[in-house]
C-alpha atoms as a PDB file:
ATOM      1  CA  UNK A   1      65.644 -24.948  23.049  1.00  0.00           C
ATOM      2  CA  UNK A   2      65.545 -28.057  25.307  1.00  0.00           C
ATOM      3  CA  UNK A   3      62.687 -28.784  26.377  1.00  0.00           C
ATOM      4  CA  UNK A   4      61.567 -32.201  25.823  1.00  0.00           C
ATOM      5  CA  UNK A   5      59.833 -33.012  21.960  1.00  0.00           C
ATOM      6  CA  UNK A   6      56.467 -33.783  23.293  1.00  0.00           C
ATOM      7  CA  UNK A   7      56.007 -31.065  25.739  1.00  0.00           C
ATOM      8  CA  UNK A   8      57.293 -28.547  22.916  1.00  0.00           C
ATOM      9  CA  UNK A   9      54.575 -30.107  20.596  1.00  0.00           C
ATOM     10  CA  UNK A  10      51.617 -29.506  23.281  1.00  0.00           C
ATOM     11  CA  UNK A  11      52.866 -25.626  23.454  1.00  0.00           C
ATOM     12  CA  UNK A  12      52.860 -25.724  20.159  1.00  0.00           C
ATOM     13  CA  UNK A  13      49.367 -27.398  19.716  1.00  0.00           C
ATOM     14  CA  UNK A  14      48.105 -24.936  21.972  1.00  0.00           C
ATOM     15  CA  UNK A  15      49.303 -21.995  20.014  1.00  0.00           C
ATOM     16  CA  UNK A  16      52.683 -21.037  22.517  1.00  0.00           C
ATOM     17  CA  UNK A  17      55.634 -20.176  21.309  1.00  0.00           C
ATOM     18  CA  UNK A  18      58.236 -23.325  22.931  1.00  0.00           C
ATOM     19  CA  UNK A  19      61.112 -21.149  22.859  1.00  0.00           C
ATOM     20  CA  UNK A  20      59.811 -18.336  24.577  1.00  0.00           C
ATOM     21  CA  UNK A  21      58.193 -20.674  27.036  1.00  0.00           C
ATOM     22  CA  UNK A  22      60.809 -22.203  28.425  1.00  0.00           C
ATOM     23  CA  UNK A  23      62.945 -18.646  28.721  1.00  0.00           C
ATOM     24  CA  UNK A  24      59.450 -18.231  31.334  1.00  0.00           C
ATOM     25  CA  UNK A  25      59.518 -20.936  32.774  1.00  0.00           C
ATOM     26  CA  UNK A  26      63.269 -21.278  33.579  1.00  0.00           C
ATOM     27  CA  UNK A  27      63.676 -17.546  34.925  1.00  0.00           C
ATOM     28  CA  UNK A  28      60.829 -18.365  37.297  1.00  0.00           C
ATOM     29  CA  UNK A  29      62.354 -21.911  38.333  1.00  0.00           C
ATOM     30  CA  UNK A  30      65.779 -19.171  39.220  1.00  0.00           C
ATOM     31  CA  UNK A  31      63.603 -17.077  41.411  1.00  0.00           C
ATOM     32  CA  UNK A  32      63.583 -19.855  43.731  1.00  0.00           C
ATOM     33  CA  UNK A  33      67.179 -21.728  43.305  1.00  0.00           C
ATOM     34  CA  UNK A  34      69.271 -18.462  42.571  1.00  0.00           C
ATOM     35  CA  UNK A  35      69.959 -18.412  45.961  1.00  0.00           C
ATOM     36  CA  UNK A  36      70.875 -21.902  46.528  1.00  0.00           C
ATOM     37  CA  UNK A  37      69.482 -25.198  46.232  1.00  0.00           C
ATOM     38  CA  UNK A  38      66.203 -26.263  47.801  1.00  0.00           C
ATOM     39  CA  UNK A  39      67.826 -26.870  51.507  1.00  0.00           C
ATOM     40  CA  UNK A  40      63.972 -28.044  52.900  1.00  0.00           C
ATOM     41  CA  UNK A  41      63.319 -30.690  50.691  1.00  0.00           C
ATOM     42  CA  UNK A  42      67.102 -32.060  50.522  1.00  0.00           C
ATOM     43  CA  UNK A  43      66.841 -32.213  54.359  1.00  0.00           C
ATOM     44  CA  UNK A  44      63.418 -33.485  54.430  1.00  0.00           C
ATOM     45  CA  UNK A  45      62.596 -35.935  51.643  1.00  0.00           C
ATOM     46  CA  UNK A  46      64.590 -39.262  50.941  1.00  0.00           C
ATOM     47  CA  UNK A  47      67.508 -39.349  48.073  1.00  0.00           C
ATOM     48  CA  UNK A  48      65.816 -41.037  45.371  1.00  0.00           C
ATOM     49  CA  UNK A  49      62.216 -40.704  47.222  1.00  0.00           C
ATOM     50  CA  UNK A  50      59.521 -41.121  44.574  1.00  0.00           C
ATOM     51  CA  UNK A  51      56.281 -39.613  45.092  1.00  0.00           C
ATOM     52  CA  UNK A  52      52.577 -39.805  43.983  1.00  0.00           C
ATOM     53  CA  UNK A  53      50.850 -36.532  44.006  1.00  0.00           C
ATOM     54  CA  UNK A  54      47.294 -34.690  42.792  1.00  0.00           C
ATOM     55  CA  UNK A  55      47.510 -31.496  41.103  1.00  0.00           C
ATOM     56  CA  UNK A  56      43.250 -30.682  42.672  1.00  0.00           C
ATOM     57  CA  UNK A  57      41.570 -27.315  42.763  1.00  0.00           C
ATOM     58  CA  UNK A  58      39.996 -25.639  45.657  1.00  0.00           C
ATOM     59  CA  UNK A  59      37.482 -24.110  44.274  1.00  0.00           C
ATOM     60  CA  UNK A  60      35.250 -23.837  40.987  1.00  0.00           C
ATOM     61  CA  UNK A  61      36.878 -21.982  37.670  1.00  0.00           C
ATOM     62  CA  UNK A  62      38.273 -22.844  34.169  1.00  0.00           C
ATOM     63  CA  UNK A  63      41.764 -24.327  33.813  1.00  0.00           C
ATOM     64  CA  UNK A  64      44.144 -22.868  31.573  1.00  0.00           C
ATOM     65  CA  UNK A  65      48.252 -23.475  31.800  1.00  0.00           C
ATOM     66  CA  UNK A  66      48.520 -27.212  31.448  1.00  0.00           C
ATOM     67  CA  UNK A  67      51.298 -27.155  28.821  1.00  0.00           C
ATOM     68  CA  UNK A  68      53.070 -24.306  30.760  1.00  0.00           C
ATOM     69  CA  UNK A  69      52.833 -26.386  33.839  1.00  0.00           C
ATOM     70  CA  UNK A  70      54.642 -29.786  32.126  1.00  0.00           C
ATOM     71  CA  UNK A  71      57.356 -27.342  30.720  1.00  0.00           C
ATOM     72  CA  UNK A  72      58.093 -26.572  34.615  1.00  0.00           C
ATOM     73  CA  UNK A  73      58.219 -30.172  35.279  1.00  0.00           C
ATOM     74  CA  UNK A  74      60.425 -30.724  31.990  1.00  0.00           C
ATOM     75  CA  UNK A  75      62.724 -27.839  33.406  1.00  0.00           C
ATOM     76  CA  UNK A  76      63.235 -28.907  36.840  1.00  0.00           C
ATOM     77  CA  UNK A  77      64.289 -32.197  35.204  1.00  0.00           C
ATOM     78  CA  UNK A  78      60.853 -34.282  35.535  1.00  0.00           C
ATOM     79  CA  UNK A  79      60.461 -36.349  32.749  1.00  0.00           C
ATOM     80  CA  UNK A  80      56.862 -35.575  30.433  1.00  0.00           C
ATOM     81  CA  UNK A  81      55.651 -39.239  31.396  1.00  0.00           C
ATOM     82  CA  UNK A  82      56.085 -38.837  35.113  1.00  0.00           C
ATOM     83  CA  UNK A  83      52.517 -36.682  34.378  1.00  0.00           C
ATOM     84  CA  UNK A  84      49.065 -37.500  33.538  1.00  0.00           C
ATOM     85  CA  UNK A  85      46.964 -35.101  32.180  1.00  0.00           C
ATOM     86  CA  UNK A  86      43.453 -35.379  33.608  1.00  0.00           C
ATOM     87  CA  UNK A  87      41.990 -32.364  32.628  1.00  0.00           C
ATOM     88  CA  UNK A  88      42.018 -30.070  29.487  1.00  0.00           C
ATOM     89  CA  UNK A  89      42.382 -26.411  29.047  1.00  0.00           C
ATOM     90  CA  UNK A  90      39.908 -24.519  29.141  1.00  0.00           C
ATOM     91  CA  UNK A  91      37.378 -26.943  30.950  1.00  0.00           C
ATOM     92  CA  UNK A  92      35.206 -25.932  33.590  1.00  0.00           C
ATOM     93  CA  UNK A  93      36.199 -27.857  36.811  1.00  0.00           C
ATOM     94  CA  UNK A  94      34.739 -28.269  40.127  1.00  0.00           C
ATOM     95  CA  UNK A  95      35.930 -27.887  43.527  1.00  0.00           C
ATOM     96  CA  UNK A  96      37.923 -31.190  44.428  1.00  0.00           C
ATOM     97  CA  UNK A  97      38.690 -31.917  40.902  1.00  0.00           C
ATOM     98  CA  UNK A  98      42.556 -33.221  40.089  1.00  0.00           C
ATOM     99  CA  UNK A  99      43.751 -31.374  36.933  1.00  0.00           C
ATOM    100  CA  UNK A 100      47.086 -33.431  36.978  1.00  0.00           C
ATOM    101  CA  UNK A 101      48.697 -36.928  38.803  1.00  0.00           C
ATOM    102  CA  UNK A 102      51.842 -36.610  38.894  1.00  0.00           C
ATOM    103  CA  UNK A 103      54.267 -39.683  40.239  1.00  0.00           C
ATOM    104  CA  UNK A 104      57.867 -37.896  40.017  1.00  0.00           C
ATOM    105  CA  UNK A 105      61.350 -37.893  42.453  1.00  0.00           C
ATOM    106  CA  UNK A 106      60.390 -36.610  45.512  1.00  0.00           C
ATOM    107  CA  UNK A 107      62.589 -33.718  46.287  1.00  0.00           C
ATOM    108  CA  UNK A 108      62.548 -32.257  42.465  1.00  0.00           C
ATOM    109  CA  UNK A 109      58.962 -32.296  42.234  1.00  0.00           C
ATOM    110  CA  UNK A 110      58.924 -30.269  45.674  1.00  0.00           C
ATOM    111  CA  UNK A 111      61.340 -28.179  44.259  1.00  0.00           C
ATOM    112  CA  UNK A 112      59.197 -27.484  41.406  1.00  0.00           C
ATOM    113  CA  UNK A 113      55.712 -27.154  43.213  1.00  0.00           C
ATOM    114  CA  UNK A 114      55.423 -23.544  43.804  1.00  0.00           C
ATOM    115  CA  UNK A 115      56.461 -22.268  40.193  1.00  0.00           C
ATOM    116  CA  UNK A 116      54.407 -25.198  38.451  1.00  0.00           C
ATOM    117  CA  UNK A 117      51.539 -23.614  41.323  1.00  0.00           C
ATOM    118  CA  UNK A 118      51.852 -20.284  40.417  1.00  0.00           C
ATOM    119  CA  UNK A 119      51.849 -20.732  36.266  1.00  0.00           C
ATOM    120  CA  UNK A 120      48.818 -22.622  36.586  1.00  0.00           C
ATOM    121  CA  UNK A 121      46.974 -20.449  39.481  1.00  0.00           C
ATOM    122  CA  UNK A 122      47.560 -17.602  37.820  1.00  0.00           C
ATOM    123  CA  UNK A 123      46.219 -18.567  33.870  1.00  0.00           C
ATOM    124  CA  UNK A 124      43.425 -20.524  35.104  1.00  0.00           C
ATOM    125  CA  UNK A 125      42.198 -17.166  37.025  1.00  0.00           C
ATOM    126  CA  UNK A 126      42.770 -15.349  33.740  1.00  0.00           C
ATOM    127  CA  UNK A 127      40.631 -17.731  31.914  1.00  0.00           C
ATOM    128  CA  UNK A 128      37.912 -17.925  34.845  1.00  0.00           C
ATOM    129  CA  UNK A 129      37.646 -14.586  34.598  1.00  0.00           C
ATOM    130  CA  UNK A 130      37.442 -13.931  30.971  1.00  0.00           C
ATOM    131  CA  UNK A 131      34.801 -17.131  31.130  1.00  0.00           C
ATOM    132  CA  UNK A 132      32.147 -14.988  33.432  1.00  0.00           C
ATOM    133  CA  UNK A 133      32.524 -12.462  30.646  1.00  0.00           C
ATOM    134  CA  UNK A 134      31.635 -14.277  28.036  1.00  0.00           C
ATOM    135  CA  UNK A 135      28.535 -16.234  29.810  1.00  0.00           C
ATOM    136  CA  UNK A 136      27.479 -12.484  30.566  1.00  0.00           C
ATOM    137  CA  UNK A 137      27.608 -11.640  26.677  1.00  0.00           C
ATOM    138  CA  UNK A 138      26.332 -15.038  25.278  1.00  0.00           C
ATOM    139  CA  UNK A 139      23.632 -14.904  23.231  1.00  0.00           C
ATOM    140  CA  UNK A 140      24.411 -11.338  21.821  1.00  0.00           C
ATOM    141  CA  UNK A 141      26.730 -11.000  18.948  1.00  0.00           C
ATOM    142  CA  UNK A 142      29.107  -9.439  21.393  1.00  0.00           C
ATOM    143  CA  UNK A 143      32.893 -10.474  22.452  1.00  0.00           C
ATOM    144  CA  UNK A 144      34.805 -10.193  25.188  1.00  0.00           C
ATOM    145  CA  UNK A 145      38.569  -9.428  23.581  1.00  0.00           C
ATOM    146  CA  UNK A 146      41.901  -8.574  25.965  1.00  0.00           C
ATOM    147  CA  UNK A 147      44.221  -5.571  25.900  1.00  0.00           C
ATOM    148  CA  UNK A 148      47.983  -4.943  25.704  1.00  0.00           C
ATOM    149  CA  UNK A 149      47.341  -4.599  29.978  1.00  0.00           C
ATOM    150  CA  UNK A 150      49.663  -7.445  30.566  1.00  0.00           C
ATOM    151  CA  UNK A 151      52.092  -9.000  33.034  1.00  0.00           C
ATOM    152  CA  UNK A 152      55.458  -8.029  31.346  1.00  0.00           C
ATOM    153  CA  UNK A 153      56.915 -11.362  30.181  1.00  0.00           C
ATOM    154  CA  UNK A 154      54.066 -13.199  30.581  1.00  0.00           C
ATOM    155  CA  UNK A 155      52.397 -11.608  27.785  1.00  0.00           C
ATOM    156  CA  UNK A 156      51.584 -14.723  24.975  1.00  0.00           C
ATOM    157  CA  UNK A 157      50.696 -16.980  28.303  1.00  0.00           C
ATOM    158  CA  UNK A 158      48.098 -14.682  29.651  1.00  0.00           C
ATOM    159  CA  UNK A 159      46.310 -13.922  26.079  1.00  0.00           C
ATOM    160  CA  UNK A 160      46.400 -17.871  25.543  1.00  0.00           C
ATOM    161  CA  UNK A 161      44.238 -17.786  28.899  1.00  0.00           C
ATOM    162  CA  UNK A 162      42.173 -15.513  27.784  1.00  0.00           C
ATOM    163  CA  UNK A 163      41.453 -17.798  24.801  1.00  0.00           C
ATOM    164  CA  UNK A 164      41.203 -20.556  27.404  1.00  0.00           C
ATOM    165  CA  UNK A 165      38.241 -18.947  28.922  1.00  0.00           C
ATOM    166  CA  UNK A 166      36.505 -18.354  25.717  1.00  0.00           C
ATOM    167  CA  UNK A 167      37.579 -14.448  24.478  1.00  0.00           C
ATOM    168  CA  UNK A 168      39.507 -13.352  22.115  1.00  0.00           C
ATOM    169  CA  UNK A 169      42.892 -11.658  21.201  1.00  0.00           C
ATOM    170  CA  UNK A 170      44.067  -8.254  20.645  1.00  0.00           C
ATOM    171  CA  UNK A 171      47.095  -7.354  19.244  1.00  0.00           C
ATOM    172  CA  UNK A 172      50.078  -8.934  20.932  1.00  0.00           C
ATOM    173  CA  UNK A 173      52.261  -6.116  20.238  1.00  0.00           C
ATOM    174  CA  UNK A 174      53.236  -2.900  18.727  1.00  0.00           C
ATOM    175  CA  UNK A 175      54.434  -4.002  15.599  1.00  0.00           C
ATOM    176  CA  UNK A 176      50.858  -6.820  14.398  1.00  0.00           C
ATOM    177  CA  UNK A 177      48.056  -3.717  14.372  1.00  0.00           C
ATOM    178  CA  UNK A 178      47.826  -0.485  14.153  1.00  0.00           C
ATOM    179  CA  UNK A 179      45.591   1.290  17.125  1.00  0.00           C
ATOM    180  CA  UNK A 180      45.414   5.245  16.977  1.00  0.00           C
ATOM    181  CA  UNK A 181      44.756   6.146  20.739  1.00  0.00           C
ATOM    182  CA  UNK A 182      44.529   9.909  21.992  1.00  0.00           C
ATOM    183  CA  UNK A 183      48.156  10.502  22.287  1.00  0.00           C
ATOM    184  CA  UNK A 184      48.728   9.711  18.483  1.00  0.00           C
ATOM    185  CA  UNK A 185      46.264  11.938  17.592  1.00  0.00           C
ATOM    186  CA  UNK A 186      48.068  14.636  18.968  1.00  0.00           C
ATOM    187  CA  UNK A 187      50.942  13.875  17.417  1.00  0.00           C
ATOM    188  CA  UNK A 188      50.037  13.819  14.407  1.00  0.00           C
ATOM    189  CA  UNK A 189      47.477  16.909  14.909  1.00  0.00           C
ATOM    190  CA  UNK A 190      44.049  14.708  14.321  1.00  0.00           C
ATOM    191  CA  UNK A 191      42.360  11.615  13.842  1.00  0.00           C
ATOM    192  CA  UNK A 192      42.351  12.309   9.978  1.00  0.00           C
ATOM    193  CA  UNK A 193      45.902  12.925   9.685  1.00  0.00           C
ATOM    194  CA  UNK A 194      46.717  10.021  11.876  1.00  0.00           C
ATOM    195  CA  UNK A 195      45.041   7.575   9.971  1.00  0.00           C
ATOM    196  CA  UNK A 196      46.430   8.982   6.645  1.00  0.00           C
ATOM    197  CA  UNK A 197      50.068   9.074   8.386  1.00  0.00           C
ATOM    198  CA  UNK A 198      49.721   5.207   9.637  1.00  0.00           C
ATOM    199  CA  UNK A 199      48.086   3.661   6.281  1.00  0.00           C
ATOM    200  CA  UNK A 200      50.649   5.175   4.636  1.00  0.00           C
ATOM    201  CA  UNK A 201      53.297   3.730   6.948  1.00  0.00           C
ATOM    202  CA  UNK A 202      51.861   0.862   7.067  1.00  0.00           C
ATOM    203  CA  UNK A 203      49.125  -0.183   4.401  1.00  0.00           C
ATOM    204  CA  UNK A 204      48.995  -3.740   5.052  1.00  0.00           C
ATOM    205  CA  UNK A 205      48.167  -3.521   8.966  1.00  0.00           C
ATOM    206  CA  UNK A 206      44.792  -3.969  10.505  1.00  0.00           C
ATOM    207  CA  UNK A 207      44.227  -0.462  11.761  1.00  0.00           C
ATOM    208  CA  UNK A 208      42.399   0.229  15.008  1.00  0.00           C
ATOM    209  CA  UNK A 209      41.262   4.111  16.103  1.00  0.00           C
ATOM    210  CA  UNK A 210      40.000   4.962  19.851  1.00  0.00           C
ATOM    211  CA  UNK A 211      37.596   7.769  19.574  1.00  0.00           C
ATOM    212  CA  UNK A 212      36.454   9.725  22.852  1.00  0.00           C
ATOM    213  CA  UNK A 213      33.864  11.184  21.378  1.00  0.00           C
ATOM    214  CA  UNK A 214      30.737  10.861  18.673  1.00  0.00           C
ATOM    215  CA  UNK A 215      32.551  13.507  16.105  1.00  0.00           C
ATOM    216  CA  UNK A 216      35.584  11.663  16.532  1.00  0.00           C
ATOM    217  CA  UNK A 217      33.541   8.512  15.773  1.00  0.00           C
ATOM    218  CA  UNK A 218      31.871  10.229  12.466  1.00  0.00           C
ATOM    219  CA  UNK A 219      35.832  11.251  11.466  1.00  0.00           C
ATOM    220  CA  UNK A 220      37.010   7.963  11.659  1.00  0.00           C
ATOM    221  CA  UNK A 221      33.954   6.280   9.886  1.00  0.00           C
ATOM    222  CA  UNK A 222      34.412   9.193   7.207  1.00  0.00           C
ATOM    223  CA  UNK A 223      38.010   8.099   7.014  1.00  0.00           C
ATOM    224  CA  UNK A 224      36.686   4.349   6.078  1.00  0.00           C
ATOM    225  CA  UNK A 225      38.243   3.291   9.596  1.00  0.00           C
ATOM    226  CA  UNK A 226      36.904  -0.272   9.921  1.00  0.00           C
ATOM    227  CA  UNK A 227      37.456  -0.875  13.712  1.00  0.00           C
ATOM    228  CA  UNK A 228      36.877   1.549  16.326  1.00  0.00           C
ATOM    229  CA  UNK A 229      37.238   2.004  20.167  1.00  0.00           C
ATOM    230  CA  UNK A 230      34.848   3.682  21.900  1.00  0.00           C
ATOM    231  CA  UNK A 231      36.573   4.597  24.649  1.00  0.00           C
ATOM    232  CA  UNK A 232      35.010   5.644  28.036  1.00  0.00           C
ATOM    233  CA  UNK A 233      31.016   6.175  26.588  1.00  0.00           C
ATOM    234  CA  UNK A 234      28.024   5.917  28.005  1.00  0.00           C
ATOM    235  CA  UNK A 235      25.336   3.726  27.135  1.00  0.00           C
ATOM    236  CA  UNK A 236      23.696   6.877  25.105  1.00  0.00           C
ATOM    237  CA  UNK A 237      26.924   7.513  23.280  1.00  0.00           C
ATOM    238  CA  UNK A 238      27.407   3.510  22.662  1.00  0.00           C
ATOM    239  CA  UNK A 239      24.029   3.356  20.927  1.00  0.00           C
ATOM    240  CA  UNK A 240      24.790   6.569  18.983  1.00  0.00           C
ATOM    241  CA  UNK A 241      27.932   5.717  17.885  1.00  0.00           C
ATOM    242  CA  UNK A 242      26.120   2.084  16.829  1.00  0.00           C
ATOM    243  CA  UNK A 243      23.530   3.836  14.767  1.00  0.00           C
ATOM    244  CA  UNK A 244      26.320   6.115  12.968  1.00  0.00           C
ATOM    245  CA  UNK A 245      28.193   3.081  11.890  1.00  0.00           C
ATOM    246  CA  UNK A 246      24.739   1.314  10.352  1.00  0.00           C
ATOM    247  CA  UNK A 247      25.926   2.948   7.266  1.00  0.00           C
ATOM    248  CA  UNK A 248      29.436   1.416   7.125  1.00  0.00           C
ATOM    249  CA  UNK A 249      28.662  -2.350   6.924  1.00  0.00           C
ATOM    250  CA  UNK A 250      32.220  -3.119   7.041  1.00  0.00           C
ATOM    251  CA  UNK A 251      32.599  -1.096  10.689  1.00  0.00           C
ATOM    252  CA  UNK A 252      33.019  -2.666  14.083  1.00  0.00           C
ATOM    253  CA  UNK A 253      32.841  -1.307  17.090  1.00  0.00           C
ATOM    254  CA  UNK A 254      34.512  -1.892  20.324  1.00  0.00           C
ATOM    255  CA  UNK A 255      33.752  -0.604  24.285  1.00  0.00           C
ATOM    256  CA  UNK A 256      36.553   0.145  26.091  1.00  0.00           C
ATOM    257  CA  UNK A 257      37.222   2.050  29.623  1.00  0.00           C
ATOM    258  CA  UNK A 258      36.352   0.821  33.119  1.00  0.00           C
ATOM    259  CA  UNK A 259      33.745  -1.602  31.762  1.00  0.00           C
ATOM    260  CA  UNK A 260      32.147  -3.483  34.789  1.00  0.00           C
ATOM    261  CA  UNK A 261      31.100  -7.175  34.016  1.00  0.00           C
ATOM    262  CA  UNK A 262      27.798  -6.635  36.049  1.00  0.00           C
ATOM    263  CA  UNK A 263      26.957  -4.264  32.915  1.00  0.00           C
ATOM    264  CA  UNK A 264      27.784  -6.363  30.219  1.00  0.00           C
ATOM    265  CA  UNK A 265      24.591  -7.309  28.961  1.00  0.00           C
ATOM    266  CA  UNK A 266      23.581  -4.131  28.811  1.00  0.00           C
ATOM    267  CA  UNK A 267      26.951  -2.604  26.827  1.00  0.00           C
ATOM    268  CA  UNK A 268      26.134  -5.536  24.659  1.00  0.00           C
ATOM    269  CA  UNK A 269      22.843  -4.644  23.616  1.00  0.00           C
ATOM    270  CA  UNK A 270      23.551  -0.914  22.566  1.00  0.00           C
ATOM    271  CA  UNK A 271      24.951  -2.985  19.617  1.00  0.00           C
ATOM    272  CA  UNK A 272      28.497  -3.168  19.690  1.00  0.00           C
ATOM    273  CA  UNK A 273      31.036  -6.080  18.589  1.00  0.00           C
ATOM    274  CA  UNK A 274      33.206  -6.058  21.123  1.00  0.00           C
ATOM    275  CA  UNK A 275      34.249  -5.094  24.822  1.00  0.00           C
ATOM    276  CA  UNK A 276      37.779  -5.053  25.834  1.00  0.00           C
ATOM    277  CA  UNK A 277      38.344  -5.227  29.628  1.00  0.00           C
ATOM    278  CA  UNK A 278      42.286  -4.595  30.162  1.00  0.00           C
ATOM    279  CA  UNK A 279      41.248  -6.256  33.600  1.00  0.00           C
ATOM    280  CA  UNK A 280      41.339  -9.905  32.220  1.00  0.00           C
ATOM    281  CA  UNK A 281      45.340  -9.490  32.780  1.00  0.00           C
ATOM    282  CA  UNK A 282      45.981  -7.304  34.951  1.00  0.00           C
ATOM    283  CA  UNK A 283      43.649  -7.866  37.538  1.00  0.00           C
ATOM    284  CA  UNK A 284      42.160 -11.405  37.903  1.00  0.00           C
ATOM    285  CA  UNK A 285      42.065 -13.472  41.043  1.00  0.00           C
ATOM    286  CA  UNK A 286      44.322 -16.468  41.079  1.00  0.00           C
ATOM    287  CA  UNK A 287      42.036 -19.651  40.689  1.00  0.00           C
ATOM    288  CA  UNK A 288      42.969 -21.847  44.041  1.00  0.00           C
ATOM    289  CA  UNK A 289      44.424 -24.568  43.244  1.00  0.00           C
ATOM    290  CA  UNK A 290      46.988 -27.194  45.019  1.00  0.00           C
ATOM    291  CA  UNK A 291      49.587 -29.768  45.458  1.00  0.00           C
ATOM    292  CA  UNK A 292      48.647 -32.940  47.370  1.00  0.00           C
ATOM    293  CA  UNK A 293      50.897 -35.974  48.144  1.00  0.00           C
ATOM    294  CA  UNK A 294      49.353 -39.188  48.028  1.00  0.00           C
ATOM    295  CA  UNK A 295      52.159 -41.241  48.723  1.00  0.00           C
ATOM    296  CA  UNK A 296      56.347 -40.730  48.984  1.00  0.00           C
END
């Protein structure tokens, strides 16, 4: 690893792996110079041109990506003190407000604008959208939680969003929890023998089932499942499933399939501990937000 001790210790404080940070970071930095250098700015901006600029969004959301965004400086060779962090992660900010002042060489921080844009743009939609979801389900005992629906590569840096924005994490891979989903079931000829297959594979795991229907949901209960996904039910089903598992004080239950967030509430009150909306990753809006020179 080389990225700079202070901006490894702020992915680190933020729960980010350094290492596979910078392997991000630095791929996305060659999308842009694999070709060549940056012929604009080399023609355009000064040798040795220093700059002053805002890091401001455009409109409203919650900020997530700060640490990502000063391993892009780091990368493109911009020292950490050429930033100043004005804004934390996972604060709601307003239209206008500057996230970051930056005061770097001219022509690397041009060079570095659009990855360091895209990085942030992209968590801090994550965690703006994940935010709505969880002012939807406050005051319920109900959380908003992510899937395994992620950008490939970017996985770790989109569930840190999503943590950002106030939900919580899912597994982050295959190999951290155990969840039985339809296909497993068939393999292994039902949810019983599934279960019995996996615990003994794997006793120490936290152990997940999906369950399409409420028989499947009495099976796994039976089976002393303690977390299962309800997967594609109706409010009726939701509430039935919810009374089933009243006699299993350990059990929690999660909603999952094309859940819409003008229907939280009401998924929320049938009584369940959990929705997980795969869209949180896979299909937020960017969160606007831009470069601005102030002086160079």
């Amino acid at each position: 690893m080389t990225l700079n001790a202070m901006v490894a210790g702020r992915l680190l404080a933020a729960g980010l792996d350094p290492e596979d940070t910078e392997r991000v970071v630095r791929r996305a930095l060659d999308e842009d110079f694999r070709y060549g250098p940056d012929v604009t700015s080399a023609a355009t901006a000064r040798p040795g041109a220093l700059a002053a600029a805002g890091v401001v969004a455009r409109e409203p959301g919650v900020l997530a990506g700060l640490p990502v965004a000063l391993a892009v400086l780091d990368a493109a060779g911009i020292p950490p003190a050429a930033a100043e962090v004005l804004h934390a992660d996972g604060d709601r900010i307003d239209r206008g407000a500057e996230v970051l002042r930056l005061r770097a060489p001219l022509r690397e921080l041009l060079g570095a604008e659009r990855t360091l844009l895209n990085f942030l743009t992209h968590l801090s939609g994550v965690a703006t959208a994940t935010r709505a979801w969880a002012d939807a389900l406050s005051g319920t005992r109900c959380r908003v939680r992510d899937t395994r629906k992620t950008t490939p590569g970017l996985r770790q840096l989109e569930k840190y969003a999503v943590r950002c924005g106030g939900g919580l994490n899912h597994r982050m891979g295959l190999g951290d929890a155990v969840l039985i989903k339809d296909n497993h079931v068939a393999a292994a000829g039902g949810i019983a023998a599934a279960i019995a297959a996996v615990r003994a594979a794997a006793p120490g795991l936290p152990l997940e089932v999906e369950c399409d229907s409420l028989a499947q949901v009495r099976e796994a209960l039976d089976a002393g499942v303690g977390l299962i996904l309800l997967d594609n039910m109706g409010l009726a089903d939701l509430r039935a499933a919810v009374a089933m598992a009243g006699r299993y004080p350990a059990a929690r239950l999660e909603a999952s399939g094309g859940l819409r967030l003008d229907a939280a509430s009401a998924v929320a009150e049938t009584g369940v501990d959990f929705v997980a909306v795969g869209a949180l990753t896979h299909s937020s809006p960017a969160l606007d937000l831009g470069l601005d020179m102030l002086s160079c």
